[in-house]
C-alpha atoms as a PDB file:
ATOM      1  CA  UNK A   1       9.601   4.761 -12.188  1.00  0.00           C
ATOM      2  CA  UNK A   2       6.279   4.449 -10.643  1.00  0.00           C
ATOM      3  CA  UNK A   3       5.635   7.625  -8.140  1.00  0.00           C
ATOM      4  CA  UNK A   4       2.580   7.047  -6.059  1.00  0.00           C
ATOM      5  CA  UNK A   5       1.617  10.376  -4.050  1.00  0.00           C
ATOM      6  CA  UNK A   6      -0.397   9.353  -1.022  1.00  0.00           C
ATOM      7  CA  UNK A   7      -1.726  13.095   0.602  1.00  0.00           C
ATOM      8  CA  UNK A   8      -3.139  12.758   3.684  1.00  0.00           C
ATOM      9  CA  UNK A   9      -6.541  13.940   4.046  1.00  0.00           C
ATOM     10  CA  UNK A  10      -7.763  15.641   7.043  1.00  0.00           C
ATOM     11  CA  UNK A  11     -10.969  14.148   9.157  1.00  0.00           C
ATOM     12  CA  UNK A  12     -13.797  14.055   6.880  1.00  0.00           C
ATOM     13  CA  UNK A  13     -16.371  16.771   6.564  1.00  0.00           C
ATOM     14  CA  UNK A  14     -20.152  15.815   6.791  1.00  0.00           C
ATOM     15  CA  UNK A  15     -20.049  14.445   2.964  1.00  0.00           C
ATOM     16  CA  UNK A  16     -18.400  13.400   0.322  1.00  0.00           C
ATOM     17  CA  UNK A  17     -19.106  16.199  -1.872  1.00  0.00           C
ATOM     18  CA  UNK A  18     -17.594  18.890   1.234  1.00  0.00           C
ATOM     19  CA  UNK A  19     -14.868  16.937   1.297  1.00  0.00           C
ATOM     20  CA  UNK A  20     -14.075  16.975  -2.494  1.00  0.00           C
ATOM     21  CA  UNK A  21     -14.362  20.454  -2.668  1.00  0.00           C
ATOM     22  CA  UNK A  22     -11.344  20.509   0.271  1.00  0.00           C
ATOM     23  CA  UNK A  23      -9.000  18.255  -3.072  1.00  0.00           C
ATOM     24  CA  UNK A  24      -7.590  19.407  -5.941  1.00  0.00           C
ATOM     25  CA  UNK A  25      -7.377  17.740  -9.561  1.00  0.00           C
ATOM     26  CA  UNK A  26      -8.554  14.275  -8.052  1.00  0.00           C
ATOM     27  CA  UNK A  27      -9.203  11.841 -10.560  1.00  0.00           C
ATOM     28  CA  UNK A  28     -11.898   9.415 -10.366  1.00  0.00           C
ATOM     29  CA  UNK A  29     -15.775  10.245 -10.661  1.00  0.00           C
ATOM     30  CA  UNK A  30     -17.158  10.863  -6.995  1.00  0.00           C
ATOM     31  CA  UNK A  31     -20.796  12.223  -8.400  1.00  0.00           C
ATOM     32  CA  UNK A  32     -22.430   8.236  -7.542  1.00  0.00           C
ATOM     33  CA  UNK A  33     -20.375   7.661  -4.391  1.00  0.00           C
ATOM     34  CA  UNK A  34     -21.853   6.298  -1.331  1.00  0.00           C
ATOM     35  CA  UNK A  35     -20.869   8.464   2.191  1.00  0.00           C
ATOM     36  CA  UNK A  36     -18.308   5.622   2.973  1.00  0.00           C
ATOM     37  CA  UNK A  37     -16.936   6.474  -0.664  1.00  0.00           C
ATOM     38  CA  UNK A  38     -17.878   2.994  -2.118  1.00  0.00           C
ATOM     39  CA  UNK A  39     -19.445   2.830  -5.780  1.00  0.00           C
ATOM     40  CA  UNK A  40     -20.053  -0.301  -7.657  1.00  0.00           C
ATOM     41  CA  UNK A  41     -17.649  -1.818 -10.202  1.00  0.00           C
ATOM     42  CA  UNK A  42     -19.051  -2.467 -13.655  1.00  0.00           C
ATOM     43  CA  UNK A  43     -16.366  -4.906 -15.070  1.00  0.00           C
ATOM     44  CA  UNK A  44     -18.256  -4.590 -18.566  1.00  0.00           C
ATOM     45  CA  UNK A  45     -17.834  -0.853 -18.963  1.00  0.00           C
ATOM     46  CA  UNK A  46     -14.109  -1.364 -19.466  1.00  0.00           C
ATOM     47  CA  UNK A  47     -12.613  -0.639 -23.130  1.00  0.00           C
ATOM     48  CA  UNK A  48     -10.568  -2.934 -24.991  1.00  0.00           C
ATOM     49  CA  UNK A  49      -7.400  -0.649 -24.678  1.00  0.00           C
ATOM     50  CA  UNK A  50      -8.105  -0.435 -20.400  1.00  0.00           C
ATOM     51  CA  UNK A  51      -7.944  -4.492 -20.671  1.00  0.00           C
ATOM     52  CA  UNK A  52      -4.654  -4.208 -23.578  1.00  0.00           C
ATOM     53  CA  UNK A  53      -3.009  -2.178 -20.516  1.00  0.00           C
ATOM     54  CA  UNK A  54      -3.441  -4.528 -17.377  1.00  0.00           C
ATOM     55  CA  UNK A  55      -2.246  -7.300 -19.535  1.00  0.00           C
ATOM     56  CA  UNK A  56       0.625  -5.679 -20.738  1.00  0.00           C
ATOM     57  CA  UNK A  57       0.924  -4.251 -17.053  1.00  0.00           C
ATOM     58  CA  UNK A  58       0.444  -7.816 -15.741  1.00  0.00           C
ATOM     59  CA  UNK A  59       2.970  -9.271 -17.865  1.00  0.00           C
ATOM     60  CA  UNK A  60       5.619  -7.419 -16.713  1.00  0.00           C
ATOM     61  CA  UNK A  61       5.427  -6.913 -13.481  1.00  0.00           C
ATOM     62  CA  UNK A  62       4.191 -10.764 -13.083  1.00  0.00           C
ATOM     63  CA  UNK A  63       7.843 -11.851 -14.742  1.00  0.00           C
ATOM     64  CA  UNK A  64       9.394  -9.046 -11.856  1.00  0.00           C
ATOM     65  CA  UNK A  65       7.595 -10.896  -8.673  1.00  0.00           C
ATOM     66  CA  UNK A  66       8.293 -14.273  -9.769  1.00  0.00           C
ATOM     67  CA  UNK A  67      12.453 -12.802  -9.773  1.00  0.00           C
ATOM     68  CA  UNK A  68      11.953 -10.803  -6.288  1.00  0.00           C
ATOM     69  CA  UNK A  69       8.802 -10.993  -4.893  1.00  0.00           C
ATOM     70  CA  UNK A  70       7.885 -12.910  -1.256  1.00  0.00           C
ATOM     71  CA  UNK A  71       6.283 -16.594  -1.431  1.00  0.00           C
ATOM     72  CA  UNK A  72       3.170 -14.950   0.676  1.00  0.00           C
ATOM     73  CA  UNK A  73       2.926 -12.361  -2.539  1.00  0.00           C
ATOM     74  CA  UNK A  74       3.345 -15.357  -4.847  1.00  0.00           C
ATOM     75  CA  UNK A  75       0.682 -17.819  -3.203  1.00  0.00           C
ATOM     76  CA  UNK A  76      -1.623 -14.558  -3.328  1.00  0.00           C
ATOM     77  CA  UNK A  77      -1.693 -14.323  -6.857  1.00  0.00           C
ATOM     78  CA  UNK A  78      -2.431 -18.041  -7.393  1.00  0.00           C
ATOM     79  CA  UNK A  79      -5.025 -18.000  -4.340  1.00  0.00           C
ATOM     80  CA  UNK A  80      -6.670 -15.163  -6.298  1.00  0.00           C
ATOM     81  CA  UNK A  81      -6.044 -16.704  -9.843  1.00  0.00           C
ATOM     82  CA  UNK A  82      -5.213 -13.349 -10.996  1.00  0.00           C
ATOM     83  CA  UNK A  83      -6.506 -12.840 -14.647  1.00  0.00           C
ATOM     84  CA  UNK A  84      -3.836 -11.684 -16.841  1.00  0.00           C
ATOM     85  CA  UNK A  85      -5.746 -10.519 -19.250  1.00  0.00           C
ATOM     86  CA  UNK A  86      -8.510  -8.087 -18.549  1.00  0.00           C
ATOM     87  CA  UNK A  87      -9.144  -6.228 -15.432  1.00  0.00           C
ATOM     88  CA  UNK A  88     -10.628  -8.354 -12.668  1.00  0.00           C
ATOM     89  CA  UNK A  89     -13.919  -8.760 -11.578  1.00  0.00           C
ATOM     90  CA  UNK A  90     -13.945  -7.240  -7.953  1.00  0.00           C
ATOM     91  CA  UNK A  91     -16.920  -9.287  -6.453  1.00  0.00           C
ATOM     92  CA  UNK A  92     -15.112 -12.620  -8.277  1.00  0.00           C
ATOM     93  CA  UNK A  93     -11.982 -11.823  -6.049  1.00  0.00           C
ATOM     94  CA  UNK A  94     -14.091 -10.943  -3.146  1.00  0.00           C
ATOM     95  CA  UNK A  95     -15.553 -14.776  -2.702  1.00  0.00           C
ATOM     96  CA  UNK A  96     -12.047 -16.169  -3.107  1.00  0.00           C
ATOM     97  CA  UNK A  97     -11.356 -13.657  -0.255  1.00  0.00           C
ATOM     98  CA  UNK A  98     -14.212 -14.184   2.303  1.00  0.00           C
ATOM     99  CA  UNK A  99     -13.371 -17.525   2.040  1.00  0.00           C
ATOM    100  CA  UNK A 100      -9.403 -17.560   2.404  1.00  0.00           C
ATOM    101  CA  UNK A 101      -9.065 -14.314   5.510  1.00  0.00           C
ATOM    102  CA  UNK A 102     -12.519 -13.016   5.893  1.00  0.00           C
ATOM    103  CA  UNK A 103     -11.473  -9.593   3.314  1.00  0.00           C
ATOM    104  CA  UNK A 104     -13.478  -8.307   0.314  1.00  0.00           C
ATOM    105  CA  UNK A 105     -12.981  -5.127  -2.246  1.00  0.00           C
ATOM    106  CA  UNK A 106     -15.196  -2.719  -2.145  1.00  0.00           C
ATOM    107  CA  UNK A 107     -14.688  -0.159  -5.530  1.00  0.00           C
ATOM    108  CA  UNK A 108     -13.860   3.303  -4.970  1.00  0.00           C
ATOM    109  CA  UNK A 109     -13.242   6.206  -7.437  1.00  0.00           C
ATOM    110  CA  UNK A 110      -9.682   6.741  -6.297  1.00  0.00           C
ATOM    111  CA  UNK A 111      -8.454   8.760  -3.032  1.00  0.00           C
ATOM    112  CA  UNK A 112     -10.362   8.650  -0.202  1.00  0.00           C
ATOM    113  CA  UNK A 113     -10.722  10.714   3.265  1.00  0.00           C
ATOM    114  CA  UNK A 114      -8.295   8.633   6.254  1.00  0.00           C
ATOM    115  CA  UNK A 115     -11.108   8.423   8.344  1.00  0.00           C
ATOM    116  CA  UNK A 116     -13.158   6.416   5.606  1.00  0.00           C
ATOM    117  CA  UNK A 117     -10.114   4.640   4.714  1.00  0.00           C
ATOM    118  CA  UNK A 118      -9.412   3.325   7.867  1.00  0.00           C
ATOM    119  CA  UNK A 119     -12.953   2.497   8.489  1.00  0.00           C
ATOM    120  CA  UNK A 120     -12.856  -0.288   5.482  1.00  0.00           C
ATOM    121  CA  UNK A 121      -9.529  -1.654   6.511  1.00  0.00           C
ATOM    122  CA  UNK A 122     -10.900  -1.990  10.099  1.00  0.00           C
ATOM    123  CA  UNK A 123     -13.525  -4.272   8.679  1.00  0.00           C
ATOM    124  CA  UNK A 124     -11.860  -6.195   6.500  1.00  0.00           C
ATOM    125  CA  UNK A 125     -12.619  -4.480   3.352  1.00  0.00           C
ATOM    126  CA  UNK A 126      -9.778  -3.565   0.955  1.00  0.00           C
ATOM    127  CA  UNK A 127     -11.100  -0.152  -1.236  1.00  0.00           C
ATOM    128  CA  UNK A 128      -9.728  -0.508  -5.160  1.00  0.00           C
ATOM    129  CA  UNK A 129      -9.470   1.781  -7.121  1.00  0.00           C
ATOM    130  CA  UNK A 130     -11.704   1.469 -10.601  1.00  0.00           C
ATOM    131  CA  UNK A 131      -9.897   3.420 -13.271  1.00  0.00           C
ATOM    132  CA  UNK A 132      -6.661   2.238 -15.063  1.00  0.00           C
ATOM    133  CA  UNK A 133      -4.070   4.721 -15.764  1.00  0.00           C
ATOM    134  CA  UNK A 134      -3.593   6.040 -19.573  1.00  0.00           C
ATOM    135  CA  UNK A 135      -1.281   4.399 -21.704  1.00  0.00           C
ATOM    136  CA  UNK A 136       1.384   7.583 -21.617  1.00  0.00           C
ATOM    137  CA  UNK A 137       1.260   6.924 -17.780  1.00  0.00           C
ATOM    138  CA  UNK A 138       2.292   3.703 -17.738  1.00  0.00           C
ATOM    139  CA  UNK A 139       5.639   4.453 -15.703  1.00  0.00           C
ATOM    140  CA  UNK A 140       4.763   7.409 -13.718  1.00  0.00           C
ATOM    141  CA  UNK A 141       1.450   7.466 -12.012  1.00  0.00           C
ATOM    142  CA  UNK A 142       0.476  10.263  -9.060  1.00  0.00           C
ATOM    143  CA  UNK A 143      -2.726   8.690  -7.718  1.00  0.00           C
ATOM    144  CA  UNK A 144      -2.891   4.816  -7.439  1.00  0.00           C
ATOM    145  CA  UNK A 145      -5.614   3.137  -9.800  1.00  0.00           C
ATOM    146  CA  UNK A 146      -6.314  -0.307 -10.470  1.00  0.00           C
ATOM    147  CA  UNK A 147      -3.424  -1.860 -11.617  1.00  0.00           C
ATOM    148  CA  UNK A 148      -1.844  -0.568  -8.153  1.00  0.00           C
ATOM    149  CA  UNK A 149      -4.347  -1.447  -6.069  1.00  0.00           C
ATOM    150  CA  UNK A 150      -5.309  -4.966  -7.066  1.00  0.00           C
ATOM    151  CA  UNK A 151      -2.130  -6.144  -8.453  1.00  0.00           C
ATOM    152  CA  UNK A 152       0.196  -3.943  -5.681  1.00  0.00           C
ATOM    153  CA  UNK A 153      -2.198  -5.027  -2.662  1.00  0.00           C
ATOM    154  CA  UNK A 154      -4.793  -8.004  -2.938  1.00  0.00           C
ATOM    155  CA  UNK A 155      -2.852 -10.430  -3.343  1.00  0.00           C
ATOM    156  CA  UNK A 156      -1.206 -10.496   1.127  1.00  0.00           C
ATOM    157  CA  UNK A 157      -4.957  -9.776   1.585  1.00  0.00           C
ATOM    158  CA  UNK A 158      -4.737 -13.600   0.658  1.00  0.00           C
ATOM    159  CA  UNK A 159      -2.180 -14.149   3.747  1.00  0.00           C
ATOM    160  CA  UNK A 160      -3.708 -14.347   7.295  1.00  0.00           C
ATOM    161  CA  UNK A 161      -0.964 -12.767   9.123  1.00  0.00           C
ATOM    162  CA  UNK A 162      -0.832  -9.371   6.951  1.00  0.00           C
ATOM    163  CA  UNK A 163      -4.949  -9.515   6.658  1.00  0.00           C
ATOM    164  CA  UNK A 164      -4.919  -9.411  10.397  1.00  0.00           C
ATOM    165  CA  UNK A 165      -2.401  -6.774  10.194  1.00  0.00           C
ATOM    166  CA  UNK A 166      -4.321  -4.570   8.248  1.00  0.00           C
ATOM    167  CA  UNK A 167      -6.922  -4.833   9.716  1.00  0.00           C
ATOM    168  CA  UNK A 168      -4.979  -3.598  13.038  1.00  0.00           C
ATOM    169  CA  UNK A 169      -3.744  -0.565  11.308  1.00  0.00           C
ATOM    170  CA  UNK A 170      -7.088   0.294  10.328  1.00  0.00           C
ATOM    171  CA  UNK A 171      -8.698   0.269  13.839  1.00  0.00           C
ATOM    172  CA  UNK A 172      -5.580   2.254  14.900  1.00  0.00           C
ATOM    173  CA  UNK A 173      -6.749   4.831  12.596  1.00  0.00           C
ATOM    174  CA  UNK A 174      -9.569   6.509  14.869  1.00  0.00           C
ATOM    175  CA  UNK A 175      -7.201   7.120  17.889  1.00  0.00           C
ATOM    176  CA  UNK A 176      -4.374   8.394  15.086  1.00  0.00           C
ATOM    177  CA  UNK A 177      -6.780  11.084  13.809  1.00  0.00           C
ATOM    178  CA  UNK A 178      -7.911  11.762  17.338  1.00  0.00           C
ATOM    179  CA  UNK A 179      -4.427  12.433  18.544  1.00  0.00           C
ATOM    180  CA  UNK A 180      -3.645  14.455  15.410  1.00  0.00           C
ATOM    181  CA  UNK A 181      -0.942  11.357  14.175  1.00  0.00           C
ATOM    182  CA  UNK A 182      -2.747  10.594  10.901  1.00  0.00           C
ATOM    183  CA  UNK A 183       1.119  11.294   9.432  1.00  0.00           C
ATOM    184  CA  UNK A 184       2.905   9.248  11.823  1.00  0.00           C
ATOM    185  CA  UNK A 185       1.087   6.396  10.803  1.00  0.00           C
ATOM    186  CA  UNK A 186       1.151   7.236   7.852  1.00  0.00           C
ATOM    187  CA  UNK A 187       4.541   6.021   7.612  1.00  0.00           C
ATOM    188  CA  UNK A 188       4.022   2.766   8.822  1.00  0.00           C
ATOM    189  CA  UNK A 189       1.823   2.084   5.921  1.00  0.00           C
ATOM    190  CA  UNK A 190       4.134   3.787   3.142  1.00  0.00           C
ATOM    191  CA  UNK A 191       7.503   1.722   4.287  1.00  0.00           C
ATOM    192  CA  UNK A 192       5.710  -1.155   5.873  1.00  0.00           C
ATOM    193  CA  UNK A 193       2.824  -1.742   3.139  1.00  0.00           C
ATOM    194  CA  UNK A 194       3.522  -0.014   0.390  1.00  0.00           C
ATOM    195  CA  UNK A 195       7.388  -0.297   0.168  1.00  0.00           C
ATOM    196  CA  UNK A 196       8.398  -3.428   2.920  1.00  0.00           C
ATOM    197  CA  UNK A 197      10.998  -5.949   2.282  1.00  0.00           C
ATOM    198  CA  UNK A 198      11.441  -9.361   4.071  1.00  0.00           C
ATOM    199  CA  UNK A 199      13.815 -11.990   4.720  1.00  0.00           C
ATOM    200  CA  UNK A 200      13.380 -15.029   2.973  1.00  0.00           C
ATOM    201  CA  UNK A 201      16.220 -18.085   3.638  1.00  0.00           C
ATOM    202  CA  UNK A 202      18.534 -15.126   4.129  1.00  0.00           C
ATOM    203  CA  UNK A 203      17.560 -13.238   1.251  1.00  0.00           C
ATOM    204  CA  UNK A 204      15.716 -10.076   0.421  1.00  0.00           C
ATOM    205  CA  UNK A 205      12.396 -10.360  -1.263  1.00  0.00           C
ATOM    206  CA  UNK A 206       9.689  -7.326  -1.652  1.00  0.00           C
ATOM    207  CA  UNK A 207       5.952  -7.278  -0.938  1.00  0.00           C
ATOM    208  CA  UNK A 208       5.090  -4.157  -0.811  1.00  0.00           C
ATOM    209  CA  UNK A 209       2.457  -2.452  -2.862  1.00  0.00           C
ATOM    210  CA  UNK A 210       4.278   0.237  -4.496  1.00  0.00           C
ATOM    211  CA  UNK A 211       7.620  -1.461  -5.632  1.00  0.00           C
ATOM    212  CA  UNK A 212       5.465  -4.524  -6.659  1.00  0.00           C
ATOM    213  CA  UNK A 213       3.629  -2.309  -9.332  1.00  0.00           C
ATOM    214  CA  UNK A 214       6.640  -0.757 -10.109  1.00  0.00           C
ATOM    215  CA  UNK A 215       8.359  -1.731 -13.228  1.00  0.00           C
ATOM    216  CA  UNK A 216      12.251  -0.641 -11.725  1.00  0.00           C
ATOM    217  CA  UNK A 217      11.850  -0.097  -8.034  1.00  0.00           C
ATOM    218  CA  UNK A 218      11.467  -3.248  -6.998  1.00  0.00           C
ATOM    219  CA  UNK A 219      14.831  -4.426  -8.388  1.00  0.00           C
ATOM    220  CA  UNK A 220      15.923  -1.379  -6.825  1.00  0.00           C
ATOM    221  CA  UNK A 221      14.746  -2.087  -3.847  1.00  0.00           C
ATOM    222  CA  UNK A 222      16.356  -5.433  -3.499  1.00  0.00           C
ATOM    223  CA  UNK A 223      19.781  -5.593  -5.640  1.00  0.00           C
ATOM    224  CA  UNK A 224      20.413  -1.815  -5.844  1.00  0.00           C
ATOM    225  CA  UNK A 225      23.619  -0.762  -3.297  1.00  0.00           C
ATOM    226  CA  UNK A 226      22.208   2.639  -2.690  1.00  0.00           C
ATOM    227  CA  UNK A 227      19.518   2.786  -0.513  1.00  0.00           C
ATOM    228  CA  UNK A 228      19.981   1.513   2.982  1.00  0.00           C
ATOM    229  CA  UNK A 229      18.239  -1.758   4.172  1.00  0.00           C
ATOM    230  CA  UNK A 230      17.595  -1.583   7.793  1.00  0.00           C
ATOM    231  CA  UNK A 231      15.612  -4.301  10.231  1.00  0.00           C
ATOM    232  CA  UNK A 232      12.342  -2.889  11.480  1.00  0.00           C
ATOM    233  CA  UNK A 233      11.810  -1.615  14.400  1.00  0.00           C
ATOM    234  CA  UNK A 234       8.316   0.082  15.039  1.00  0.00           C
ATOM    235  CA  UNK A 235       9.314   3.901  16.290  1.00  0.00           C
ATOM    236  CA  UNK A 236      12.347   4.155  13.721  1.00  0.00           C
ATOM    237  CA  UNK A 237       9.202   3.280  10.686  1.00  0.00           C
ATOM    238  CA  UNK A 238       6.741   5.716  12.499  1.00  0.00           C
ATOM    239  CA  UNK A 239       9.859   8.652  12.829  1.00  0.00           C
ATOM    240  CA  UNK A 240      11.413   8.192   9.437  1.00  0.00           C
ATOM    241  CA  UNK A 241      10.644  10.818   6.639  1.00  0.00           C
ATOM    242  CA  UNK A 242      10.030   9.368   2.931  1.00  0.00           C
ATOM    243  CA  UNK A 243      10.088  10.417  -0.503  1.00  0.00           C
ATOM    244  CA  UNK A 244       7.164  10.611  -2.631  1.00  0.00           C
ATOM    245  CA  UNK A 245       9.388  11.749  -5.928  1.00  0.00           C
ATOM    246  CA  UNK A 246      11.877   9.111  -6.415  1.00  0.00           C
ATOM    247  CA  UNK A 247      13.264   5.408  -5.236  1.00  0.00           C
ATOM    248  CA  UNK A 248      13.433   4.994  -1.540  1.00  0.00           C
ATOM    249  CA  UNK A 249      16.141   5.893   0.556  1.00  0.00           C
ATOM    250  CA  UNK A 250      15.911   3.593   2.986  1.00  0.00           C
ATOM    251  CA  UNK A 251      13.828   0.398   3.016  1.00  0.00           C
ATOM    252  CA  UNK A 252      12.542  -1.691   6.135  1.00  0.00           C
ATOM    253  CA  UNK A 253      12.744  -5.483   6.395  1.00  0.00           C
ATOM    254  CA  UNK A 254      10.997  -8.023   8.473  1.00  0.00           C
ATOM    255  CA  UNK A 255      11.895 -11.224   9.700  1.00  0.00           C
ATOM    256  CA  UNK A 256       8.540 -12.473   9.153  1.00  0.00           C
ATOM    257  CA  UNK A 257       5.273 -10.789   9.015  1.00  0.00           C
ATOM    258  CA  UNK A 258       4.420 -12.036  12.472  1.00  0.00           C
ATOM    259  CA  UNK A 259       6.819  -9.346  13.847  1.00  0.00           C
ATOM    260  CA  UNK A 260       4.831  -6.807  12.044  1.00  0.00           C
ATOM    261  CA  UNK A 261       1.392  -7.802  13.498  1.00  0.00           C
ATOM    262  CA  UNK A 262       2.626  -7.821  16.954  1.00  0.00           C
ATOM    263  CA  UNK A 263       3.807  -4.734  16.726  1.00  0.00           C
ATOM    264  CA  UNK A 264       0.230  -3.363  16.330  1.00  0.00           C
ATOM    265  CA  UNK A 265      -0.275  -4.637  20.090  1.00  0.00           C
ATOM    266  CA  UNK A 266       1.715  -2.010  21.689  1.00  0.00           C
ATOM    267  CA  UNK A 267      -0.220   1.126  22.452  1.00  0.00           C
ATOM    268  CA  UNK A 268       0.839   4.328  20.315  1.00  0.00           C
ATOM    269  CA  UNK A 269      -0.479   6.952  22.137  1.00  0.00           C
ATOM    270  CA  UNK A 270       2.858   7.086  23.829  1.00  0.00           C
ATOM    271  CA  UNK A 271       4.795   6.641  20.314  1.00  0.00           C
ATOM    272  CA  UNK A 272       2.991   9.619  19.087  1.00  0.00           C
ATOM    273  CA  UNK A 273       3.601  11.630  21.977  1.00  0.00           C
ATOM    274  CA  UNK A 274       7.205  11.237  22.132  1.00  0.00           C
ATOM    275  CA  UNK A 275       7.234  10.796  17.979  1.00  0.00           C
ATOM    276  CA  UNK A 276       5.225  14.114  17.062  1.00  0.00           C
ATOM    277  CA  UNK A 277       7.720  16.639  19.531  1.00  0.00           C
ATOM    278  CA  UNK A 278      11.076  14.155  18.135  1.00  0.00           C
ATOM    279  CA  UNK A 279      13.187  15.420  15.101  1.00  0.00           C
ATOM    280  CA  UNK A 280      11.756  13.828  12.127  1.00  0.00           C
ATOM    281  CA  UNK A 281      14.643  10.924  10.746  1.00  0.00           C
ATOM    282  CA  UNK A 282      15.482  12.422   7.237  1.00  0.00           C
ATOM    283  CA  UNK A 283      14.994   9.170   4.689  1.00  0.00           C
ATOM    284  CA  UNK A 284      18.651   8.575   3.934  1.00  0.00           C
ATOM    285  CA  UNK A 285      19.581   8.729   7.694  1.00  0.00           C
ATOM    286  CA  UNK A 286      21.328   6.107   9.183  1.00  0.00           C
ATOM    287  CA  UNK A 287      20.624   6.086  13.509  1.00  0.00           C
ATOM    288  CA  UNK A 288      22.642   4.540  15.857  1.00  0.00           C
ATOM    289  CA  UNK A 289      21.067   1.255  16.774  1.00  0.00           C
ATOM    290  CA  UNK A 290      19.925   0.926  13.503  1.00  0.00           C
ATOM    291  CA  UNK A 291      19.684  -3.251  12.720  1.00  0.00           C
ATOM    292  CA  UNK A 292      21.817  -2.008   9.185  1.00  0.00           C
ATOM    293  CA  UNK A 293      21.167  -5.127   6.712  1.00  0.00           C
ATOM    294  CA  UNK A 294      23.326  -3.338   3.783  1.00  0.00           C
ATOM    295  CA  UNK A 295      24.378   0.613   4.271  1.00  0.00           C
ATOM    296  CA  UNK A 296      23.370   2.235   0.838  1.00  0.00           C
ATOM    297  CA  UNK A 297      26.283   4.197  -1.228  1.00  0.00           C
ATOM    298  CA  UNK A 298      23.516   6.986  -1.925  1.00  0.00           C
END
């Protein structure tokens, strides 16, 4: 199992270092940081064991996508010519980016403050993560590094529907922390990005980030009959609970990712309102009106 703790961070203080001192036991060195939290990759400072792990990371979950992962997920990695074999060059990735949807990397240390996070995403910058876990960590991980980030996420960054969709979320992210609903989208990211499952030819297929880099989860997530697989629908993502400590209870599906960028056009400021006074959906809750794909035996 791959766990992948997102916290969400409050606004940003006036630096970097004020708002480290808010975090506990973050990994990552922050000391060289720039105020948007960006530092520069050196892809020669990696060891020979870092590289030994993202190729025996790579070769595993590679074999897993080409079972259940999306064609969009699949045509990423072979737009980005992933190397299988040593940790990638950011700025390599970057040009086949700019050129395909307009996105780069930029490196970061690990977690970042929302509001700089959202920032990035707004314009078209995906932040990476530079460290790779420890070989004891290989199936449990709290923070995401690189293996997460640039296996879990580049590749849709490929895609020019889900580019433009991130890019949406991230210029949602001002009026979120404005209205004090950093949480309640939040969620949209964690079942729609990190954990989202689409209909291919009428069968289930994963993209998201998290299952993706997970050695079990994503067969989980698509043959499992426990969890519940329910159509998306924008309010029941943004009022659903989730679990940060074990498999999903419930998973989301699209149609196509078209559905999930126009979603993004409807204002939220309502959704919030009604969302952040509404009983929060428990994650193995079933609603009526649900669009139940397969109800899980949890």
């Amino acid at each position: 199992m791959l766990d992948l703790d997102f916290p969400t961070a409050q606004a940003a203080p006036a630096s970097a270092q004020d708002w480290l001192a808010t975090q506990e036991k973050l990994r990552g060195d922050y000391s060289t940081c720039a105020t948007d939290f960006t530092i520069t990759q050196d892809p020669t400072a990696y060891k020979a064991a870092e590289h030994r792990l993202w190729q025996k990371l790579f070769g595993r979950q590679s074999q897993v996508a080409q079972r259940y992962a999306a064609k969009a997920f699949l045509d990423g990695m072979s737009n980005l010519d992933m190397p299988s074999d040593h940790i990638p060059d950011f700025e390599a990735a970057s040009k086949r980016l700019r050129a395909l949807t307009g996105w780069e990397i930029v490196a970061v240390p690990g977690l970042i403050p929302d509001d700089a996070f959202f920032r990035h995403l707004a314009h078209r910058r995906f932040p990476v993560t530079i460290w790779i876990r420890a070989e004891h960590e290989i199936d449990y991980l709290v923070e995401p590094d690189v293996f997460h980030d640039f296996f879990g996420h580049v590749p849709l960054l490929t895609q020019p529907i889900f580019a433009d969709y991130l890019q949406e979320y991230g210029r949602k992210g001002d009026e979120a922390m404005r209205l004090g609903a950093t949480r309640i989208l939040a969620r949209l990211f964690w079942y729609m990005v990190e954990f989202g499952l689409i209909r291919e030819d009428g069968a289930i297929k994963a993209y998201g980030a998290g299952m993706l880099s997970s050695a079990t989860e994503t067969a989980f997530s698509v043959d499992s009959p426990k969890p519940h697989r329910v159509m998306f629908d924008l309010p029941r993502v943004m009022g659903t609970d989730f679990r940060i400590d074990d498999f999903q209870s419930t998973y989301f599906v699209l149609d196509r990712f078209e559905d999930l960028f126009a979603a993004m056009k409807q204002p939220f400021a309502p959704l919030y309102a009604r969302l952040q006074t509404a009983r929060l959906i428990p994650a193995s809750e079933l609603r009526p009106g649900d669009g139940v794909i397969t109800k899980g035996h949890q």
